[in-house]
Each structure stands twice: as C-alpha cells, then as structure tokens.
N, C-alpha and C. Protein backbone atom coordinates (compact mmCIF):
# COMPACT_ATOMS: atom_id res chain seq x y z
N UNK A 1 103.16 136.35 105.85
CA UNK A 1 102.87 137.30 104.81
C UNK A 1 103.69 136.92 103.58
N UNK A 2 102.83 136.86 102.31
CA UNK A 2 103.74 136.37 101.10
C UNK A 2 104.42 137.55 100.71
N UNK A 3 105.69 136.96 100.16
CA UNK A 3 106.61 138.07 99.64
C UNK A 3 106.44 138.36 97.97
N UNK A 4 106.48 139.66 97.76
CA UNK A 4 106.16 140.49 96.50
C UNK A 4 107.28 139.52 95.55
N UNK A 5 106.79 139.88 93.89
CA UNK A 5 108.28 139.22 92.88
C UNK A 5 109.59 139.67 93.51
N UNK A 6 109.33 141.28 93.67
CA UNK A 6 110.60 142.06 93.85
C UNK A 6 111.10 141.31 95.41
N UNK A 7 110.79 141.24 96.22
CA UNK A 7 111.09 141.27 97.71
C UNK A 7 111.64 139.04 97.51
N UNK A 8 111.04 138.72 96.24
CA UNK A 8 111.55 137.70 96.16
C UNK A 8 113.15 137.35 95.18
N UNK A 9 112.82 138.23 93.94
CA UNK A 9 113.98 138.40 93.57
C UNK A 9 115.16 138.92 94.40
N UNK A 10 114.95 139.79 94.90
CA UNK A 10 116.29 140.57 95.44
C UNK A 10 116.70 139.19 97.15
N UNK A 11 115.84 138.56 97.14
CA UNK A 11 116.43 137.71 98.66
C UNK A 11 117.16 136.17 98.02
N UNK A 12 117.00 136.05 96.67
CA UNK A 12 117.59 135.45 95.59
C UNK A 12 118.79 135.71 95.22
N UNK A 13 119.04 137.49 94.86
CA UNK A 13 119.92 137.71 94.72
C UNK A 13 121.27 137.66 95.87
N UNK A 14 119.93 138.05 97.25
CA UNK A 14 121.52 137.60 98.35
C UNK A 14 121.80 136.16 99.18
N UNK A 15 121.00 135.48 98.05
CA UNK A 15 121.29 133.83 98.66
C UNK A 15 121.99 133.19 97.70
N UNK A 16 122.37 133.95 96.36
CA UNK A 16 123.60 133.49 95.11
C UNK A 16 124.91 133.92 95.74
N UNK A 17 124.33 135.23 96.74
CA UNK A 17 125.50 136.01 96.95
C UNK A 17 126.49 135.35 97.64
N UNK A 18 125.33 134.58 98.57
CA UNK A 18 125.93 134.19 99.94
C UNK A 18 126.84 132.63 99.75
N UNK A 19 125.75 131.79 98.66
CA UNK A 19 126.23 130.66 98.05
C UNK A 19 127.40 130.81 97.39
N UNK A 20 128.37 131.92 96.66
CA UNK A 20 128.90 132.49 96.20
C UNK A 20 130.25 132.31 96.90
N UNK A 21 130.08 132.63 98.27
CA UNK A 21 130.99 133.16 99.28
C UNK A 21 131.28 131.74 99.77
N UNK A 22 130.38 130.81 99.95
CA UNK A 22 130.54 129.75 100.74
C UNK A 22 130.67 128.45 100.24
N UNK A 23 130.46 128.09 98.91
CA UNK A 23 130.56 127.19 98.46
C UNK A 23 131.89 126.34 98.31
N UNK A 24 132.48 126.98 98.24
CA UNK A 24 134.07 126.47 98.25
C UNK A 24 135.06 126.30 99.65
N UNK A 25 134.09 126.63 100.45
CA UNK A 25 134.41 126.12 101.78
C UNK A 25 134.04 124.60 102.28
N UNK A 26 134.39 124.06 103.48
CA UNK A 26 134.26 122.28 103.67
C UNK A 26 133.04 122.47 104.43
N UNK A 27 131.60 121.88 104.21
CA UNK A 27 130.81 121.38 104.40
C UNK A 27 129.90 122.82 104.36
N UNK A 28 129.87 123.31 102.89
CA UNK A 28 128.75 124.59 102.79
C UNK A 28 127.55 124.31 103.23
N UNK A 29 126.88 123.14 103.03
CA UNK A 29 125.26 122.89 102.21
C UNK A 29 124.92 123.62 103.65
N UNK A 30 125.39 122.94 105.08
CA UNK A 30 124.39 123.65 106.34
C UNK A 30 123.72 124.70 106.10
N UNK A 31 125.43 125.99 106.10
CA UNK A 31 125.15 127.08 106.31
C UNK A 31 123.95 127.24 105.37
N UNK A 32 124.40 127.49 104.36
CA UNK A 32 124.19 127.63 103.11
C UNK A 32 122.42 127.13 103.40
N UNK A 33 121.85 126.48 103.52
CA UNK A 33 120.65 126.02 103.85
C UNK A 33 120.10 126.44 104.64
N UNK A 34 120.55 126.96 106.23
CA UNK A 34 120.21 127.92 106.92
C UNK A 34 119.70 129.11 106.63
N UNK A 35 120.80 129.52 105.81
CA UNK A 35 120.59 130.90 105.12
C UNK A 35 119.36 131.07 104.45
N UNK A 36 119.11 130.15 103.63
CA UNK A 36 118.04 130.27 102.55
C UNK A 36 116.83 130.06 103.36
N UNK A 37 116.77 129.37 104.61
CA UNK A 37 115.52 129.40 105.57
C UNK A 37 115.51 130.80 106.32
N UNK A 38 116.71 131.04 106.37
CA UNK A 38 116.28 132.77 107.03
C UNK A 38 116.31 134.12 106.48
N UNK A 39 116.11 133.64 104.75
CA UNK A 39 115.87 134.43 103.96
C UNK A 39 114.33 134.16 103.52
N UNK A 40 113.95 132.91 103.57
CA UNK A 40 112.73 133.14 103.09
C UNK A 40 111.82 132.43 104.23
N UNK A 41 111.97 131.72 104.84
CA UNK A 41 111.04 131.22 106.09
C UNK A 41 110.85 130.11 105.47
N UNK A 42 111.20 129.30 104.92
CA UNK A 42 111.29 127.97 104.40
C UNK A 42 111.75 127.71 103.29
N UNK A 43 112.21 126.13 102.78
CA UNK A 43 113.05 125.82 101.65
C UNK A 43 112.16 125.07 100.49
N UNK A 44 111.99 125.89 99.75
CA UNK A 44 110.50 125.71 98.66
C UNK A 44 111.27 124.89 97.57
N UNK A 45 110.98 124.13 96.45
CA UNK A 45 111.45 123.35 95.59
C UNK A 45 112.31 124.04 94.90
N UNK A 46 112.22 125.37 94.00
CA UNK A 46 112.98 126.42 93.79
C UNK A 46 114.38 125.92 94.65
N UNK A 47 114.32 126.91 95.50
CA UNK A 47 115.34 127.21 96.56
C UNK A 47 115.98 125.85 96.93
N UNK A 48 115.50 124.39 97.04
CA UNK A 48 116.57 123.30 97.17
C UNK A 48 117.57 123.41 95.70
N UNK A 49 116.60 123.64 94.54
CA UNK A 49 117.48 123.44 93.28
C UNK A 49 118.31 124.25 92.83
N UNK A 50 117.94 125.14 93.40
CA UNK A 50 118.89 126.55 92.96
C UNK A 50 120.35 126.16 94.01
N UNK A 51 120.22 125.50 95.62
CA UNK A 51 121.22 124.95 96.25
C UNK A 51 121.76 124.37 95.42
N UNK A 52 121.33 123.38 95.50
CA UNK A 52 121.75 122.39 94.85
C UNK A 52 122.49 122.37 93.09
N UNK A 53 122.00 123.00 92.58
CA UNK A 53 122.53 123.81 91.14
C UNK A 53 123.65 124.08 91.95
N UNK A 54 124.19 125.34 92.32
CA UNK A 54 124.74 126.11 92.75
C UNK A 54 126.31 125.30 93.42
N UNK A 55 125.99 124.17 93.67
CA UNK A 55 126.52 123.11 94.76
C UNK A 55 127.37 122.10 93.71
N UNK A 56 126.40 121.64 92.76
CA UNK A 56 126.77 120.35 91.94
C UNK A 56 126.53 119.49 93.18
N UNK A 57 125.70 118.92 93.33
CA UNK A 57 124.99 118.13 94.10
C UNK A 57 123.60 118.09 93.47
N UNK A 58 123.38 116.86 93.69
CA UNK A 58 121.81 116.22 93.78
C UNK A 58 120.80 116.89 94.42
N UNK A 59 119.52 117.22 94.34
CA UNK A 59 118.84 117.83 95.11
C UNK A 59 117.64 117.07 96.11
N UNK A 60 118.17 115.79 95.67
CA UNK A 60 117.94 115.22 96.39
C UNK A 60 118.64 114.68 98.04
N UNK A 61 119.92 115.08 97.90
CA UNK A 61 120.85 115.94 98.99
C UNK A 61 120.39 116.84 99.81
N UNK A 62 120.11 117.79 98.90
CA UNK A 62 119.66 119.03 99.66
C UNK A 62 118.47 118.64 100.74
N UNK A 63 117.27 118.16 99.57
CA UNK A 63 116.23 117.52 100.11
C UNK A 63 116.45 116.57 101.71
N UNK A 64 117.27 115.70 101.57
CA UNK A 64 117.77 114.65 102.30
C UNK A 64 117.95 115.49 103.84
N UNK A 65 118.38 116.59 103.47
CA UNK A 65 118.92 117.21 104.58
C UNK A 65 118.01 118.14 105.14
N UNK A 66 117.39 118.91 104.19
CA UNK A 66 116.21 118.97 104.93
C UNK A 66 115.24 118.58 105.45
N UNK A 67 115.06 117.42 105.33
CA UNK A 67 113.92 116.58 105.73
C UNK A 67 114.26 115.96 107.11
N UNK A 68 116.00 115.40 107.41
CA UNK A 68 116.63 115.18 108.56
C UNK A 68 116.59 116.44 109.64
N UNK A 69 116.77 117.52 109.47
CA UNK A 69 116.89 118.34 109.87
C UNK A 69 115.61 118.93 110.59
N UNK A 70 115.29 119.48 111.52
CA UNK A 70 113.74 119.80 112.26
C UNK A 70 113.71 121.17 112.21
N UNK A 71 114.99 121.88 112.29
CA UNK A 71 115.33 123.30 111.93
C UNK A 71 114.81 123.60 110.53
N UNK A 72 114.52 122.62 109.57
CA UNK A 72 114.58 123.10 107.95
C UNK A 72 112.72 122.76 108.00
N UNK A 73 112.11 123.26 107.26
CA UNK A 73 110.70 124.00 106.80
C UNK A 73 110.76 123.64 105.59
N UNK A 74 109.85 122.67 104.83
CA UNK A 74 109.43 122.53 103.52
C UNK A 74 108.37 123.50 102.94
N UNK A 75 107.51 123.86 103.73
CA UNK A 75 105.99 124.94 103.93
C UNK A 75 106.30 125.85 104.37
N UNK A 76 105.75 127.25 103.71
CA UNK A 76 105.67 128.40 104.61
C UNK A 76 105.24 128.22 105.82
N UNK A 77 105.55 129.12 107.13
CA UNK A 77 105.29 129.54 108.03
C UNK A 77 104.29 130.41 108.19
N UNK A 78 103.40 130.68 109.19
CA UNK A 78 102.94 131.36 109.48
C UNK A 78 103.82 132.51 110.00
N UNK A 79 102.85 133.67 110.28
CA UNK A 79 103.38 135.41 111.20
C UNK A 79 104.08 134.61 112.48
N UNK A 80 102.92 134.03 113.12
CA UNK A 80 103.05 133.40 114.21
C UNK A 80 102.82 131.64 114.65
N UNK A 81 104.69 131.33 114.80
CA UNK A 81 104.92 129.79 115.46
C UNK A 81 104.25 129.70 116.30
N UNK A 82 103.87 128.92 116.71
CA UNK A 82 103.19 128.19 117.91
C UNK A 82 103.99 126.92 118.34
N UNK A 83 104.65 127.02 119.02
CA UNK A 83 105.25 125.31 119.35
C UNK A 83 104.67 125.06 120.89
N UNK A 84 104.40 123.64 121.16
CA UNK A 84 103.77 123.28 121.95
C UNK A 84 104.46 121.70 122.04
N UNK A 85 105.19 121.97 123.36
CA UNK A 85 106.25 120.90 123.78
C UNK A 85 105.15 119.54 124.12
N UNK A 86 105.73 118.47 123.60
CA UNK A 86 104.85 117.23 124.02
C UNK A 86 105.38 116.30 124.56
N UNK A 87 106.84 116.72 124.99
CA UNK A 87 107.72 116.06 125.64
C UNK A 87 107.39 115.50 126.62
N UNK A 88 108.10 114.37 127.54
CA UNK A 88 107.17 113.68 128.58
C UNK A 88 106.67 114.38 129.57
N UNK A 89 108.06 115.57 129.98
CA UNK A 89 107.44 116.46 130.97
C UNK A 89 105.94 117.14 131.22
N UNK A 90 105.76 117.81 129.76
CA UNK A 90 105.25 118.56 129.43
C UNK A 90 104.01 117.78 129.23
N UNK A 91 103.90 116.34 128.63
CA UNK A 91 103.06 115.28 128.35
C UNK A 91 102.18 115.16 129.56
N UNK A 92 102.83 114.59 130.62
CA UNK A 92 102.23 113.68 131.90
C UNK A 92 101.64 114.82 132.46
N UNK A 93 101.81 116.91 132.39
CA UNK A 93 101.21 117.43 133.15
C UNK A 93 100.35 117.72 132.04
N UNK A 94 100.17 117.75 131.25
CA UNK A 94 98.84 117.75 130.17
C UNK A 94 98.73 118.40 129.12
N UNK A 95 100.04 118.80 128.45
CA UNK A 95 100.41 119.18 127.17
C UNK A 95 99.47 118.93 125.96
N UNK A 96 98.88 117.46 126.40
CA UNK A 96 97.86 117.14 125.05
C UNK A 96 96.59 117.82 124.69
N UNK A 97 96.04 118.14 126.18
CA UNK A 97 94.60 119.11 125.72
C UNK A 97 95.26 120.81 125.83
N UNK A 98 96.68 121.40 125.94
CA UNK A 98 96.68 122.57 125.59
C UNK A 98 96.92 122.26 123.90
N UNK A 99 97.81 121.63 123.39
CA UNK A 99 97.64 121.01 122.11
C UNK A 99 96.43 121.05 121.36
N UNK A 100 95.54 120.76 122.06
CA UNK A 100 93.88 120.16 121.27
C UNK A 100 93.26 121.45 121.33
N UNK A 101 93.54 122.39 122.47
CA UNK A 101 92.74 123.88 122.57
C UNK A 101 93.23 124.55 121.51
N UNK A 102 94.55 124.67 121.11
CA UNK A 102 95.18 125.48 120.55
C UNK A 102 94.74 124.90 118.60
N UNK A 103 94.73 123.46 118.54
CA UNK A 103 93.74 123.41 117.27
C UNK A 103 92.76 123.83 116.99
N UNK A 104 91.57 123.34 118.29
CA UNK A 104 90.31 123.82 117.84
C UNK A 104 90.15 125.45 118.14
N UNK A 105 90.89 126.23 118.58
CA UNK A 105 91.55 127.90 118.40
C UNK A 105 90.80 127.97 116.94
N UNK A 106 92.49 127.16 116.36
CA UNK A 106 92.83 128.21 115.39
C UNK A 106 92.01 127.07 114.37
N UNK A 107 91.58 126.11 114.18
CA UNK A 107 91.35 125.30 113.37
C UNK A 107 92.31 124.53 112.33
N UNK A 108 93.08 124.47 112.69
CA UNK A 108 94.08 124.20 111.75
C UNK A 108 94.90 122.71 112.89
N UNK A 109 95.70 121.80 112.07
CA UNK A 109 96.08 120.65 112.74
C UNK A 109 97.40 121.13 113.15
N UNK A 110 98.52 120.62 113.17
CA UNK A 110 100.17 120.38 113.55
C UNK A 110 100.61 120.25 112.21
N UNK A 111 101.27 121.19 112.09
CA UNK A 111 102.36 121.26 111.10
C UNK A 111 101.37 121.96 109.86
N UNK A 112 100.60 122.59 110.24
CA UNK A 112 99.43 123.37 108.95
C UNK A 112 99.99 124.82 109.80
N UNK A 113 99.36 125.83 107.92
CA UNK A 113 99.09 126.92 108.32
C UNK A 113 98.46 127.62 108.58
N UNK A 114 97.48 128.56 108.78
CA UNK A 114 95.79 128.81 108.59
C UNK A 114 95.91 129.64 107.36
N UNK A 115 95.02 129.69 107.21
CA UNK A 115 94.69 130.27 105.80
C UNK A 115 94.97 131.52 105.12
N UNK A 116 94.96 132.51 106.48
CA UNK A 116 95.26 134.04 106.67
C UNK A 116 96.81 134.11 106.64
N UNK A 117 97.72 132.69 106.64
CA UNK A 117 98.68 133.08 106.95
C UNK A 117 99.65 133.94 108.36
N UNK A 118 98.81 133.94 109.37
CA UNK A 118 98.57 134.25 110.74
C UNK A 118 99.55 133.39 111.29
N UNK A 119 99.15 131.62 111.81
CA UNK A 119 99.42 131.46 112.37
C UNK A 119 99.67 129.64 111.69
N UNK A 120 101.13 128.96 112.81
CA UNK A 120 101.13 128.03 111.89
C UNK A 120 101.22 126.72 113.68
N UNK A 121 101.26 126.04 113.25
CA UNK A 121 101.31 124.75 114.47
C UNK A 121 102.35 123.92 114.86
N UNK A 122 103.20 123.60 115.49
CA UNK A 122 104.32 122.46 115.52
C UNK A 122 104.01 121.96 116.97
N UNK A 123 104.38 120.87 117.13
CA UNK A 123 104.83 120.09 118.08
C UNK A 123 106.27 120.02 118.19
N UNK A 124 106.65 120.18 119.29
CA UNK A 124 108.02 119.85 119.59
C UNK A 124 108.06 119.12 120.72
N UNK A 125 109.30 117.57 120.84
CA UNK A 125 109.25 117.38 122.09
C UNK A 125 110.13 117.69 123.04
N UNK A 126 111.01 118.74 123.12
CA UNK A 126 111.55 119.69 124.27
C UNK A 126 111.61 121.14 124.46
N UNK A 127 111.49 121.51 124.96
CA UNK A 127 112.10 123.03 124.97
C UNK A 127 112.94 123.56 125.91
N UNK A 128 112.91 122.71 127.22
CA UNK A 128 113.98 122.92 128.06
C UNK A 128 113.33 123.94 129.30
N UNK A 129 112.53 123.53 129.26
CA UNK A 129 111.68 124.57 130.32
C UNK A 129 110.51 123.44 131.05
N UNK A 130 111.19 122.07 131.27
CA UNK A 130 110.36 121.24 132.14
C UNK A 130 109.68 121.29 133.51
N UNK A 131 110.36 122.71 134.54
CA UNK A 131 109.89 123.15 135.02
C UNK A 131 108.60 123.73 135.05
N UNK A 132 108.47 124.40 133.77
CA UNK A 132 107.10 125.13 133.49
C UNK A 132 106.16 124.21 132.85
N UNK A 133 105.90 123.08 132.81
CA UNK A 133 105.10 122.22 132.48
C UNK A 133 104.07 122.15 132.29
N UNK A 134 103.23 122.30 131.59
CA UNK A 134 103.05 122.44 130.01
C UNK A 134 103.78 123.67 129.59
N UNK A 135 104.39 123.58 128.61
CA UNK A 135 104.35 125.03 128.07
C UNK A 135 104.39 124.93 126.16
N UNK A 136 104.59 126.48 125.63
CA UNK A 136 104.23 126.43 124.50
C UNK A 136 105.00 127.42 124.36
N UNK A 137 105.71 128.10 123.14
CA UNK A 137 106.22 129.23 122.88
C UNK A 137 105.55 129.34 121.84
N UNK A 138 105.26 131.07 121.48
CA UNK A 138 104.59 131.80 120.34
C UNK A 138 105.65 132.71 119.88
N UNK A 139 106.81 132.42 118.91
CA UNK A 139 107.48 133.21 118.32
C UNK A 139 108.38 133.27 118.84
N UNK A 140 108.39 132.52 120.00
CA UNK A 140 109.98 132.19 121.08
C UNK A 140 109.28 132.86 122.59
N UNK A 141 108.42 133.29 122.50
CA UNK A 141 107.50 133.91 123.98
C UNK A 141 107.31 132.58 124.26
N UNK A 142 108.01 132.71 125.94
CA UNK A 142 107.77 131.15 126.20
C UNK A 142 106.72 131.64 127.54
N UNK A 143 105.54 130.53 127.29
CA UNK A 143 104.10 130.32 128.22
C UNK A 143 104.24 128.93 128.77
N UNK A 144 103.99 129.21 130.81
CA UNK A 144 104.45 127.77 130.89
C UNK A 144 103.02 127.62 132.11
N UNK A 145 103.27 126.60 132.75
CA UNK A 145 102.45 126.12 133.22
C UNK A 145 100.79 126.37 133.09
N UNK A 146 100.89 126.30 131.79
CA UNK A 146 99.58 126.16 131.09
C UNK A 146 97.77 125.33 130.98
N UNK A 147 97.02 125.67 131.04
CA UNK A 147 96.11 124.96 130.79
C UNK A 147 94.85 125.29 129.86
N UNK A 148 94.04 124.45 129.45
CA UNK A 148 93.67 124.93 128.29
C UNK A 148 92.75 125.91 128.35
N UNK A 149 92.24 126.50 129.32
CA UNK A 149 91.60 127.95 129.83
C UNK A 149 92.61 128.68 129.27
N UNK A 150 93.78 129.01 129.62
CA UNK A 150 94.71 129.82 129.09
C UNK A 150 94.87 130.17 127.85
N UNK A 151 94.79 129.31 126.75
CA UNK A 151 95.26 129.19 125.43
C UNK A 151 94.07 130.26 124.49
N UNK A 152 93.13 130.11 124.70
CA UNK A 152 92.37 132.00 124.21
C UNK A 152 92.92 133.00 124.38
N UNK A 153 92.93 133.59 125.40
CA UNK A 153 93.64 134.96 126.18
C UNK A 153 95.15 134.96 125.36
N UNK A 154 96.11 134.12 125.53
CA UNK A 154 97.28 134.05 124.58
C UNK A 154 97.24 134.31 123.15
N UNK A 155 96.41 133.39 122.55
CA UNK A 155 96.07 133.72 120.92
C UNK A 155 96.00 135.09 121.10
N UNK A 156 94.82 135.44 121.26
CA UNK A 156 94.00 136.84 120.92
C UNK A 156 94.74 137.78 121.15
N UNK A 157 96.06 137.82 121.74
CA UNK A 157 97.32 138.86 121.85
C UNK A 157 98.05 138.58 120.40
N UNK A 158 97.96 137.88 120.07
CA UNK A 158 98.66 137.52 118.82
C UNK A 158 97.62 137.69 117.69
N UNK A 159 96.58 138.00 117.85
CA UNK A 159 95.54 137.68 116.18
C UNK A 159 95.20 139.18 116.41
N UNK A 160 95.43 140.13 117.51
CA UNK A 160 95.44 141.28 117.46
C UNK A 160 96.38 142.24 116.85
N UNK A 161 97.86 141.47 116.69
CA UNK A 161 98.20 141.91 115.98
C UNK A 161 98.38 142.51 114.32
C-alpha cells in the first residue's frame, strides 16, 4: 500500500531523527539503513541520498551496500512476501514447479510486484527449514512440504485479505 505525502513526510522526519542520533557513532550506515528499510519497506533513490547527505558519504556507498546486502530492497514491496527457498534441499524435492505455480498464480516473475500492490516474489536459497522441503514463507508463515496443488489454497488466504 503506497504511503500518503503526510505518512511520507513524517517517516522522514523520524529517519533524520534517527540519523541524528546515530551518525556519530562507529559504523552508522547499517543501522541507519536498516532503519530507513523499516520505515519505508525499501531504499528508494531519495532515501539513499538523504543517507548519504546526512553521512558525508558518497551515495554511491550507500548504494554499494545496498545492493551487497539481500536484507536491503531497491523496489517497493508488496502487502504480501512470498519467498520460496530454492536451495538444494528444497531444489532436489521440487521447489522449482512450486516456484513456477506461484508465478503463473500471481502472474508476476521473481523479484516483481503485481500491480495491485498485493503481492511481491523472491527467491531465496535457505530458510533453514530443510526438513520441510519444499517450502515457502508468506510474510514469515512458513509452508513446507509443498507441492504445486497446494500453492492456490495458500494464495487465496492471502488475496482475501
């Protein structure tokens, strides 16, 4: 869901706040970058430069680090993550066609959002739940031993919302 001017200004105002507090500490940019992803659900060109302003640093730094980073989001997010482990575990029991169900779902590829802003796609290759093989988490709801029969019934709890 996009955020209003106001609901954007004022999460501005507490990411100067926060930059404020932390900058003069040894190795801000993390936090400091964290923050601004869990203020706005990703780090938009704005928001690296305003770091980076804020920093006296390059923003191409900032950039640098977000791009290293798998935690950091260049694109909005969708309501609802979808991650879908492709790790070997998760691979060899057939991760790839819950993967392929869960595109032709929602229509949208890996690493897109849909259009409604609903729902967005990632691949990840662990989650630590190799036991449950395949699995996928929706928003951190972790679904495991999966197959691609399954992957309807799951959505449609989520697009109901």
């Amino acid at each position: 869901m996009a955020l209003t001017p106001k609901e954007i200004e004022a999460k501005t105002e507490e990411l100067k706040a926060f930059i404020a507090e932390h900058k003069d500490v040894d190795g801000p940019l993390m936090p400091i970058m964290q923050k601004a992803q869990e203020l706005f659900g990703y780090l938009s060109l704005d928001t690296q430069e305003l770091i980076a302003d804020s920093l006296g640093i390059p923003v191409t730094d900032v950039y640098g680090v977000a791009t290293f980073y798998a935690q950091f989001s260049l694109t909005p997010k969708g309501d609802n993550v979808i991650s879908v482990c492709t790790g070997t575990a998760c691979y060899v029991k057939g991760a790839q066609s819950v993967l392929d169900k869960v595109i032709e779902i929602l229509g949208i590829g890996v690493g897109q959002t849909s259009a409604d802003g609903k729902f967005s796609i990632q691949d990840t290759r662990c989650l630590g739940c190799c036991g449950l093989a395949p699995v996928m988490t929706v928003n951190g709801d972790v679904y495991g031993r999966l197959t691609p029969a399954d992957i309807k019934g799951i959505l449609e709890k989520y697009q109901a919302q």
